[in-house]
Protein backbone atom coordinates (compact mmCIF):
# COMPACT_ATOMS: atom_id res chain seq x y z
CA UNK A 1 -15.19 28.84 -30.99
CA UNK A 2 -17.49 28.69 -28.03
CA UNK A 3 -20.16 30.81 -29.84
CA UNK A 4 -19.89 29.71 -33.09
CA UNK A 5 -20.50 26.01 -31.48
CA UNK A 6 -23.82 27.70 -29.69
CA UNK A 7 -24.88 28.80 -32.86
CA UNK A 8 -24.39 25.50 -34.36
CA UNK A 9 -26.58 23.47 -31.68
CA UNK A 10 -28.92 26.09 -31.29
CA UNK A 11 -29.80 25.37 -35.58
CA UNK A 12 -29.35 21.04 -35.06
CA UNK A 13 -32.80 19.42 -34.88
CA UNK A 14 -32.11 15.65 -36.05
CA UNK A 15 -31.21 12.60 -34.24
CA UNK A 16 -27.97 12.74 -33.79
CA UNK A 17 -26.28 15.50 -31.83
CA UNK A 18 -25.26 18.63 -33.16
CA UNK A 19 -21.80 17.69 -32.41
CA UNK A 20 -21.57 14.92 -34.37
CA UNK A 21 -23.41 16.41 -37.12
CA UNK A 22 -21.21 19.12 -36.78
CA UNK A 23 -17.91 16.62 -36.81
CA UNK A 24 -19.18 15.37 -39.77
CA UNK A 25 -19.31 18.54 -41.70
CA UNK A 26 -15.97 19.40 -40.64
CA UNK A 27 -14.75 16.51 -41.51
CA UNK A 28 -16.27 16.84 -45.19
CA UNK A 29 -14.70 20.00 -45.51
CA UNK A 30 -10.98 19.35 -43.71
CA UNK A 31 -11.05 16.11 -46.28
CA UNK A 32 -12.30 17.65 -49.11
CA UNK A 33 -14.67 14.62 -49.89
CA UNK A 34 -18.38 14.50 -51.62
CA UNK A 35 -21.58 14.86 -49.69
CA UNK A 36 -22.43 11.54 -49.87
CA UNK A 37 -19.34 9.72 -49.21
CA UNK A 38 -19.66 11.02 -45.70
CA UNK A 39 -18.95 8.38 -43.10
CA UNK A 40 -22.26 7.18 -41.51
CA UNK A 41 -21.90 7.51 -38.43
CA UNK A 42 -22.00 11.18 -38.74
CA UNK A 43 -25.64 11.03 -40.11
CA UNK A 44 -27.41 10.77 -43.50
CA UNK A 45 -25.18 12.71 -46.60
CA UNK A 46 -28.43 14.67 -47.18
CA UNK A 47 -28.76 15.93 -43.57
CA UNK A 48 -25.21 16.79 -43.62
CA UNK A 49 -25.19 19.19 -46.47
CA UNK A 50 -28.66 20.78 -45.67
CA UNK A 51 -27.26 21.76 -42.72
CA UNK A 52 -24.53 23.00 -44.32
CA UNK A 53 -26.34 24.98 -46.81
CA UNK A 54 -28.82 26.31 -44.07
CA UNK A 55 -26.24 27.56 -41.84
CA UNK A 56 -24.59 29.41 -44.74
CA UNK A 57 -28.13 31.06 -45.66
CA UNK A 58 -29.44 31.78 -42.46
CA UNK A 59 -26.02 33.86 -41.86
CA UNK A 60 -23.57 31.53 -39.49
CA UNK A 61 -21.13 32.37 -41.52
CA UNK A 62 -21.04 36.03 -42.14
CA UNK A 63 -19.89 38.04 -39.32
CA UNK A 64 -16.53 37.33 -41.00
CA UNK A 65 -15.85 39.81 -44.24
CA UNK A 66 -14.55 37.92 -47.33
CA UNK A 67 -15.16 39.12 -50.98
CA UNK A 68 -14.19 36.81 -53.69
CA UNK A 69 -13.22 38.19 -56.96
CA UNK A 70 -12.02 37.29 -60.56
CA UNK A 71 -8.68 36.00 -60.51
CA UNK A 72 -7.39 38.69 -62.85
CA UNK A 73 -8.57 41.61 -60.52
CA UNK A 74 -5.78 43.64 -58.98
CA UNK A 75 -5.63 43.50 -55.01
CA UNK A 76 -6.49 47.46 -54.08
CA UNK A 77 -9.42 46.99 -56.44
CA UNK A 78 -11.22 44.10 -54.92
CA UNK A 79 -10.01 45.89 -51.55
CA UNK A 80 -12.06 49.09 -52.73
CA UNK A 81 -15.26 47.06 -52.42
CA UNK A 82 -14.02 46.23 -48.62
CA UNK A 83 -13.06 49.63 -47.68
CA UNK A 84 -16.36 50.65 -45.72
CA UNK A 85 -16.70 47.45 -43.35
CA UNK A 86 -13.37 47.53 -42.45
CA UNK A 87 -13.28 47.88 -38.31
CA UNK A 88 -11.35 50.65 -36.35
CA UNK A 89 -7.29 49.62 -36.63
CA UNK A 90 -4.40 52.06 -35.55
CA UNK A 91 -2.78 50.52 -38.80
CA UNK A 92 -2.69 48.16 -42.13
CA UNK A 93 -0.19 46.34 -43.31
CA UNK A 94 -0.59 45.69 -46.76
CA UNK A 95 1.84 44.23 -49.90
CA UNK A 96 2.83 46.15 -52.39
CA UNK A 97 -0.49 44.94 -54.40
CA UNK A 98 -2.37 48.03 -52.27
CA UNK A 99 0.04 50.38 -53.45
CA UNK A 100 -1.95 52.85 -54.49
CA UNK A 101 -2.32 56.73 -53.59
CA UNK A 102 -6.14 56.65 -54.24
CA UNK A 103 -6.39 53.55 -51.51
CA UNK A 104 -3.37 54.98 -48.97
CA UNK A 105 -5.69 58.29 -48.47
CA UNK A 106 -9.19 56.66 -48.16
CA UNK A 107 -6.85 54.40 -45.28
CA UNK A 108 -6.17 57.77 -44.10
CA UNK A 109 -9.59 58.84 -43.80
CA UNK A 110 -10.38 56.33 -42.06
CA UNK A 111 -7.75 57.31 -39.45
CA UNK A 112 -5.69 54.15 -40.61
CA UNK A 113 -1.91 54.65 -41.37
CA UNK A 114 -1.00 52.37 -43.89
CA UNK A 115 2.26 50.96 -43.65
CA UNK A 116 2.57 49.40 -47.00
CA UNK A 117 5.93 49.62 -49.23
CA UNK A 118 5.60 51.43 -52.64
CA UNK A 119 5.80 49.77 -55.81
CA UNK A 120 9.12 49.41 -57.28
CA UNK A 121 8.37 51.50 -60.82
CA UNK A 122 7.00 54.60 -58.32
CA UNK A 123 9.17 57.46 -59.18
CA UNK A 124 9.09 58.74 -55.81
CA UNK A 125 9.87 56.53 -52.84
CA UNK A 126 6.83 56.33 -49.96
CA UNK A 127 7.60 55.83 -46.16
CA UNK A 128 6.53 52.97 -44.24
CA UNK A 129 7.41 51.31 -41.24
CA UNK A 130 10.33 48.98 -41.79
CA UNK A 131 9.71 47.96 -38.10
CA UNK A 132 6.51 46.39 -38.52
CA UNK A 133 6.07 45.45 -42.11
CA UNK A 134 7.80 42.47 -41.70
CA UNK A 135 5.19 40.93 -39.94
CA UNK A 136 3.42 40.78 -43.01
CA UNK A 137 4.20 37.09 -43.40
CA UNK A 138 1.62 35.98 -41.16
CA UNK A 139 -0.93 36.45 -43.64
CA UNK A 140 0.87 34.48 -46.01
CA UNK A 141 0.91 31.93 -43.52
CA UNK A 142 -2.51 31.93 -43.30
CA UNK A 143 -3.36 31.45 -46.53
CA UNK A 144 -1.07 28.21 -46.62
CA UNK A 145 -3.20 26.78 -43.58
CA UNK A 146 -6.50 27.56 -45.39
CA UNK A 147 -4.97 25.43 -48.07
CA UNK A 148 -4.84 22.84 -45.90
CA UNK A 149 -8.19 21.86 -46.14
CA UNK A 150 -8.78 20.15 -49.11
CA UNK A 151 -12.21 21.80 -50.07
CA UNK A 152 -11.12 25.64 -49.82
CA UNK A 153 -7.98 24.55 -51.57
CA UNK A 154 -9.48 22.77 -54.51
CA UNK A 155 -13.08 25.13 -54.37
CA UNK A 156 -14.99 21.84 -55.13
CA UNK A 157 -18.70 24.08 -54.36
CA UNK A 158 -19.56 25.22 -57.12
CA UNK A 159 -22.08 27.93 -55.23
CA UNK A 160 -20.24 30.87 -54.43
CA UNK A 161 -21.97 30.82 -51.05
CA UNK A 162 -21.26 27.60 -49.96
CA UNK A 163 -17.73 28.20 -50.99
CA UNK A 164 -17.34 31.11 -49.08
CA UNK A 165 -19.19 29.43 -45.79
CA UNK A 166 -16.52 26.95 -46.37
CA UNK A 167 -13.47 29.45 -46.61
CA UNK A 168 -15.35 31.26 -42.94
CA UNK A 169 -15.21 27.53 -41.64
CA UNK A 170 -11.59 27.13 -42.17
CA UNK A 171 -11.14 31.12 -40.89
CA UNK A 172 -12.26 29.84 -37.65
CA UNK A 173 -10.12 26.62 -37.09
CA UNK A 174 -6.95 28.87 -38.01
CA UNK A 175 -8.36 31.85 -35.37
C-alpha cells in the first residue's frame, strides 16, 4: 500500500492533497457512484476522473496481471494468454476449469506442479494433492470481496481500461 500511495502523490498536482483526491476516487469506486456525483469536498468530478484515467494510462495500475475475456470463453483458454507472465511458484492450484493436459504440461515446463483435480468425464483419473487443494476456496473468497465494491461488481466503465484499473484498485484493498 505504501508504494502504491507514493505513486499516487508523486502523479497529484491540484489543490487539494493527493490524499483526499485519492479518498475521493476510492470512494467513487467502493460506492459505485457517477463521476460527478462525487462529494465536493473531495475536489471537482472532472479532476477526479482525469486522475483516474491518467493513472490507468500512465501504468499505476499494471504491475498486477489481469486479462478480461468474453464471458463464454473456457478458463484454461483465457489462462493460455497468461501462461508466459506468470512468476516462479513451486505450485498452482487450479479448478477443474484448467483441466486440461495441453495446460498441466506447459505448468510443467514451467517447473510448476499443478495440483488441479481432473474433470469428472476424464476416462482416466489424474493425481493431485488432496492436501492442499482445498485451499482453493480462498480465491473464491476473493472474488466475493471484489464484488463488494459496487463498480467492479456492476462494470459501470464502459472502457475496458478503466475497468480493469478499477478491478487492480480493488486487488489492492483485498491484498
Amino acid at each position: 500500500m505504501g508504494q502504491f500511495s507514493m505513486t499516487i502523490s508523486a502523479v497529484a498536482g491540484s489543490n487539494l492533497s493527493g490524499n483526499q483526491q485519492s479518498s475521493g476516487i476510492i470512494f467513487i469506486n467502493r460506492n459505485g457512484l457517477r463521476w460527478r456525483n462525487a462529494p465536493r469536498e473531495y475536489g471537482q468530478p472532472k479532476t477526479l476522473y482525469n486522475r483516474w484515467k491518467r493513472w490507468g494510462d500512465m501504468g499505476v495500475f499494471a504491475r498486477m496481471k489481469f486479462l478480461m475475456t468474453a464471458g463464454q470463453t473456457s478458463d484454461h483458454t483465457g489462462a493460455a494468454a497468461l501462461l508466459d507472465s506468470l512468476p516462479a511458484a513451486e505450485w498452482m492450484i487450479a479448478d477443474r476449469g484448467y483441466d486440461a493436459d495441453w495446460f498441466r504440461e506447459a505448468l510443467k515446463d514451467k517447473r510448476i506442479r499443478p495440483r488441479i483435480p481432473g474433470r469428472k468425464s476424464r476416462s482416466k483419473a489424474v493425481p493431485y494433492d488432496k492436501r492442499r487443494y482445498p485451499r482453493h476456496n480462498r480465491i473464491e473468497i476473493m472474488f466475493g470481496s471484489l464484488k463488494d465494491w459496487r463498480r467492479v461488481a456492476t462494470r459501470y466503465d464502459r472502457c475496458a481500461e478503466t475497468f480493469l484499473s478499477a478491478l487492480a484498485a480493488t486487488a489492492i484493498f483485498w491484498l
